[in-house]
Protein backbone atom coordinates (compact mmCIF):
# COMPACT_ATOMS: atom_id res chain seq x y z
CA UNK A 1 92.29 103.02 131.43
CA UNK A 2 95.56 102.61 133.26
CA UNK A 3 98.28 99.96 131.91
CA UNK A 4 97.43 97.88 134.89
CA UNK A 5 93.80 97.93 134.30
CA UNK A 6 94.42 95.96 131.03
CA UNK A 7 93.25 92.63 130.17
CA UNK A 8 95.46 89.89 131.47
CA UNK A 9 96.86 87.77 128.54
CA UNK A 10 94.78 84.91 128.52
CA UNK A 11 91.97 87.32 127.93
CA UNK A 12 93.85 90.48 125.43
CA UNK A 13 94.35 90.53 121.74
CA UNK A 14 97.38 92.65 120.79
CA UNK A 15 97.35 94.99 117.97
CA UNK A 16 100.59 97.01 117.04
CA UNK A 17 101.36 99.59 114.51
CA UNK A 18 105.00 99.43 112.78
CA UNK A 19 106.40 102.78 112.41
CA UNK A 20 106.61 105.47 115.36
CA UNK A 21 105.15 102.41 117.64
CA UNK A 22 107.20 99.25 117.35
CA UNK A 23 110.16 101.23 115.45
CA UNK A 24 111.77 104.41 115.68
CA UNK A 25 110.22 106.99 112.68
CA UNK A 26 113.03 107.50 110.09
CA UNK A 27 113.80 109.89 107.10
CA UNK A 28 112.41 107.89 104.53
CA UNK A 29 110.65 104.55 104.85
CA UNK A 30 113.91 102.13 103.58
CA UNK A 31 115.95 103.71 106.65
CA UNK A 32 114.03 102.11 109.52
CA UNK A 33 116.19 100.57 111.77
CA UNK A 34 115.16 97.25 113.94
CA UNK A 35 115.85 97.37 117.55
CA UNK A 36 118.52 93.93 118.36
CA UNK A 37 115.84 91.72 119.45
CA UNK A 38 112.75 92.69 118.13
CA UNK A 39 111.57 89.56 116.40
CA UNK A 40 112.22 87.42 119.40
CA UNK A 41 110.16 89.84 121.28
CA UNK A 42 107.63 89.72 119.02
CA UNK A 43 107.33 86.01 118.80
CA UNK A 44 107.52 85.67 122.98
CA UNK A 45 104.71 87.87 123.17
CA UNK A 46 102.65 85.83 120.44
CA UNK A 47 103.47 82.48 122.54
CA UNK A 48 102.15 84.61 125.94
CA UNK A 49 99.13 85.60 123.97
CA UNK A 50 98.63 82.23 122.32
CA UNK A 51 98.91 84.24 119.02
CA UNK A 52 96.19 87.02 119.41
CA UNK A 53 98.87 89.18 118.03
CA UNK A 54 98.70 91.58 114.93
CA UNK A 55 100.54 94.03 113.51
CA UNK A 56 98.41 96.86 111.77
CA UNK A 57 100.77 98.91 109.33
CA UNK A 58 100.30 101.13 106.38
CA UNK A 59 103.00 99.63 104.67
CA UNK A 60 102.75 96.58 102.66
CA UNK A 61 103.38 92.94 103.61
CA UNK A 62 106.68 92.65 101.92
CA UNK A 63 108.10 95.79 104.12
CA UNK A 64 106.65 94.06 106.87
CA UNK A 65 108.77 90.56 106.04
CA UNK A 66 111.75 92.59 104.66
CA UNK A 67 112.20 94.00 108.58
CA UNK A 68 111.03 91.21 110.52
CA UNK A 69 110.85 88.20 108.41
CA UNK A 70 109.24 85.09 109.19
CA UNK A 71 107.60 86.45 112.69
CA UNK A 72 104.59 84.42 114.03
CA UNK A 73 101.87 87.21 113.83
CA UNK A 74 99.31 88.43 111.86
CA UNK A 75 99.77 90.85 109.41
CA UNK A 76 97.13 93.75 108.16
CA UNK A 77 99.30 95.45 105.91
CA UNK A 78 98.38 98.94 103.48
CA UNK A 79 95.47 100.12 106.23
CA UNK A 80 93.59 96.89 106.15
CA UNK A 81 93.58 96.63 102.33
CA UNK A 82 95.63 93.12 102.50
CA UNK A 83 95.69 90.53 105.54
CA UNK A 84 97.87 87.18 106.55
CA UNK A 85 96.94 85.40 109.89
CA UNK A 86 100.28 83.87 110.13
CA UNK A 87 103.85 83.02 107.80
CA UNK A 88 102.66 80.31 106.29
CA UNK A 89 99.13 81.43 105.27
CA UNK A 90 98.16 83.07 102.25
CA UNK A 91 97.64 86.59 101.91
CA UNK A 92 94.36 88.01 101.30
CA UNK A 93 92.58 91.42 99.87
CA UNK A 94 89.53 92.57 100.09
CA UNK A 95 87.92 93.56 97.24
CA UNK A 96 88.67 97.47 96.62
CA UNK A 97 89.65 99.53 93.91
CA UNK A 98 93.07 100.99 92.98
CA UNK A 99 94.05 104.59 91.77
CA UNK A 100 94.13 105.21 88.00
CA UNK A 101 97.60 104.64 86.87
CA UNK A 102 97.05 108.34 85.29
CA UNK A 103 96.77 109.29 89.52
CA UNK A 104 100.37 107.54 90.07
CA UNK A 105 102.35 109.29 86.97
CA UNK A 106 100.89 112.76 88.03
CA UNK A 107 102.05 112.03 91.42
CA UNK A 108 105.59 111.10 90.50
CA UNK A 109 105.78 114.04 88.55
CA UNK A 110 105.00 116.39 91.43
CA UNK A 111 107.77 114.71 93.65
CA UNK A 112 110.11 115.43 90.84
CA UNK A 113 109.32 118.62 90.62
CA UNK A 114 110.08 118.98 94.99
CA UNK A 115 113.31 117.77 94.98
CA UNK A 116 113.65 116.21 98.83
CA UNK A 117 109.95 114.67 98.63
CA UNK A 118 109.91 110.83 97.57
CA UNK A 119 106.79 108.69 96.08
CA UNK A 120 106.08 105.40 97.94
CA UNK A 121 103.70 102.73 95.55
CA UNK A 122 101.43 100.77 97.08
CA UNK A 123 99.30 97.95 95.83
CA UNK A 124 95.78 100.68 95.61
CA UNK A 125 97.32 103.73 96.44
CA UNK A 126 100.63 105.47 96.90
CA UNK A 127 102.13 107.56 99.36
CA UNK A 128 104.22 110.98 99.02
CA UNK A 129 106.85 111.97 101.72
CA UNK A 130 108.31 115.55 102.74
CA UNK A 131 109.97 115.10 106.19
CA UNK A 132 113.55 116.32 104.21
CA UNK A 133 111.29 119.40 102.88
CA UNK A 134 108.44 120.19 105.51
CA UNK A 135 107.68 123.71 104.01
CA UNK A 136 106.38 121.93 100.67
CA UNK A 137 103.84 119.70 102.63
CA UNK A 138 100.83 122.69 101.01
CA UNK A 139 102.23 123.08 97.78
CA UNK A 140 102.49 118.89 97.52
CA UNK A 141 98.73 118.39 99.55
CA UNK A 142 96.27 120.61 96.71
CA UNK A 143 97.38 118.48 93.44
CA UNK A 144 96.50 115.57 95.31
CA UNK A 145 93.71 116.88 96.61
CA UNK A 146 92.42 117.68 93.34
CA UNK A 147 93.14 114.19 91.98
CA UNK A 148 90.81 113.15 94.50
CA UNK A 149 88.04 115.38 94.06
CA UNK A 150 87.90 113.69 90.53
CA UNK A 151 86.37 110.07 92.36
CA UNK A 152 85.76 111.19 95.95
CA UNK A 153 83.07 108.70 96.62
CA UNK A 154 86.28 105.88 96.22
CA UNK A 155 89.47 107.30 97.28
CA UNK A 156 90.70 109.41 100.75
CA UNK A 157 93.59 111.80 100.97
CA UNK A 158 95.13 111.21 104.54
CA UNK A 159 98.03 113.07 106.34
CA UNK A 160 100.44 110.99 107.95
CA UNK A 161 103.74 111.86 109.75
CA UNK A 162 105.36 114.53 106.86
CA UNK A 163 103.31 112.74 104.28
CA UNK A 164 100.53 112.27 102.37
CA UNK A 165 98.70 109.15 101.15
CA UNK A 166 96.07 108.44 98.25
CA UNK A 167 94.04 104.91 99.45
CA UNK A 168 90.38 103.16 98.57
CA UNK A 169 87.89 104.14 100.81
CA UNK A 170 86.74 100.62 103.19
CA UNK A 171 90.81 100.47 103.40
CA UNK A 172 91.62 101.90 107.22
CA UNK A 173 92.96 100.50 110.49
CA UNK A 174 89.45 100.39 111.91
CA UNK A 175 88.44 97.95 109.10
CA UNK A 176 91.48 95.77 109.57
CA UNK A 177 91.07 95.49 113.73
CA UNK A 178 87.09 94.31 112.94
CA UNK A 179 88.48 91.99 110.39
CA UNK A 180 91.24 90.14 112.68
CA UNK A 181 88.70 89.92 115.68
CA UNK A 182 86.67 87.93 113.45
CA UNK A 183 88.98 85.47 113.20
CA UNK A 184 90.80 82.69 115.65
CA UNK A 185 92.74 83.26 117.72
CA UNK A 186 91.46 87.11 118.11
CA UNK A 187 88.06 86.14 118.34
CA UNK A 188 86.24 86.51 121.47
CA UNK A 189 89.48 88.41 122.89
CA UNK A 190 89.33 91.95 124.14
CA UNK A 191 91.38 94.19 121.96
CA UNK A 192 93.83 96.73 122.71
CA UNK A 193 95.26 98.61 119.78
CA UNK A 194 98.63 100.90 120.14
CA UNK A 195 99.71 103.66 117.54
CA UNK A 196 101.07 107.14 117.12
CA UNK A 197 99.44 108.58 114.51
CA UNK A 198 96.42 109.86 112.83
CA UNK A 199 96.16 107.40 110.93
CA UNK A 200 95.94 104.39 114.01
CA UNK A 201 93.09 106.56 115.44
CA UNK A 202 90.66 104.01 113.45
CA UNK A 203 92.33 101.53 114.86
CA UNK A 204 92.08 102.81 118.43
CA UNK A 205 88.33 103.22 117.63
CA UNK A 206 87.25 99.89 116.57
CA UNK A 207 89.14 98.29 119.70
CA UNK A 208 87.18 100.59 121.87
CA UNK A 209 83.71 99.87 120.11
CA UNK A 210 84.73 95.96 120.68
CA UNK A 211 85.08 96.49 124.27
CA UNK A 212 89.00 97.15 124.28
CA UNK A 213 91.15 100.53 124.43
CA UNK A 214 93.14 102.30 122.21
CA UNK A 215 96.66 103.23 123.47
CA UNK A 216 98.36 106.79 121.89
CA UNK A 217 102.35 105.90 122.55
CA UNK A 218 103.07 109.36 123.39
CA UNK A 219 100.62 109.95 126.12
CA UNK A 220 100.84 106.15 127.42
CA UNK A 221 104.98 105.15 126.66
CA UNK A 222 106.68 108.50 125.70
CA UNK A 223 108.42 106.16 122.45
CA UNK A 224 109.01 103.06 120.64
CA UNK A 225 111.45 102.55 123.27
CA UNK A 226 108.60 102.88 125.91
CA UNK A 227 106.45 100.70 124.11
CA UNK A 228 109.20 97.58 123.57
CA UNK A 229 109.85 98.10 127.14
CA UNK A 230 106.31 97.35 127.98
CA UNK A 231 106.17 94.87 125.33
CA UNK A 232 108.86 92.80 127.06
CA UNK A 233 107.35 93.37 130.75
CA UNK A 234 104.08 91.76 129.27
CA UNK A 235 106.37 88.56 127.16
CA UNK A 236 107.64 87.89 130.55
């Protein structure tokens, strides 16, 4: 579906992922840097769509607030595992399990032991980053493979951009799209979800099964750039 062919705004609920969509990717997840402007962007955009705005990230909520604090959007932060509808709501989980503690200490180990790679916690799950040492992404992917063979039926190992991440099963951006469009003001609104990544092909799924489309940014905006560009065009 062409950009043009796209809901008007009356009719479209927005869903944006953070990193490599919204944001420039970065050597490690602290180094992000916010384009001047972004949060007034953001909150144009949520007037023009009267709200039916979401940002679906992998990271969690307090990232989210740390780089673009008090914004007037939803939030689906950590692949859907924890949701706010707005700033002033509280946040909520749904009810999935978390890695053995045992999981987390074997994984910081084996970052220690590849000096470059770093271990990102999450509330269920962790993440472990080797963009400064891409020829270790093998030799860091089989012990956590293995740790996941051990309870396969409740936990997923995922490759991200020069990463892999340990999460609950029931915790992925298709889940979190089906959850917002259950609620005000997404409901009834035809979704269109935008991401980069393997892991926003859920995502781009779940807004196509609801009637929507699902938006890769390098076939349909080249960038972030590209995509704030388009952003602004549609705040206007």
């Amino acid at each position: 579906m062409p950009l043009s062919a796209l809901p008007p705004p009356n009719r479209l609920a927005l869903l944006l992922d953070f990193d490599g969509t919204l944001v420039e990717l970065a050597p490690t997840p602290d180094s992000v840097v916010i384009p001047p402007g972004l949060g007034d962007l953001l909150a144009r955009l949520s007037r023009r769509l009267d709200g039916a705005l979401a940002l679906v990230s992998g990271r969690p909520l307090a990232d989210l607030d740390r780089f673009l604090p008090a914004i007037p959007v939803a939030l689906a932060g950590e692949h859907g595992g924890v949701f706010r509808l707005s700033p002033e709501s509280e946040a909520s989980r749904p009810d999935l399990p978390s890695v053995p503690p045992a999981w987390r200490r074997e994984a910081e180990r084996l970052v220690e032991a590849h000096p470059g790679a770093l271990f990102e916690p999450k509330a269920r799950g962790f993440v472990v980053h080797y963009r400064a040492i891409p020829e270790a992404g093998e030799a860091l992917r089989a012990p956590l493979a293995a740790l996941v063979a051990k309870d396969a039926a409740r936990f997923m190992l995922l490759p991200s951009h020069m990463a892999w991440e340990i999460r609950p099963r029931g915790a992925d951006k298709g889940s979190a799209v089906r959850h917002l469009l259950a609620q005000p003001p997404f409901l009834r609104r035809i979704p269109v979800f935008v991401g980069d990544d393997v892991t926003d092909e859920d995502g781009m799924r779940a807004a196509r099964e609801a009637g929507g489309e699902g938006l890769f940014v390098a076939d349909r905006f080249g960038d972030p750039a590209g995509v704030r560009d388009w952003l602004a065009t549609l705040a206007a």
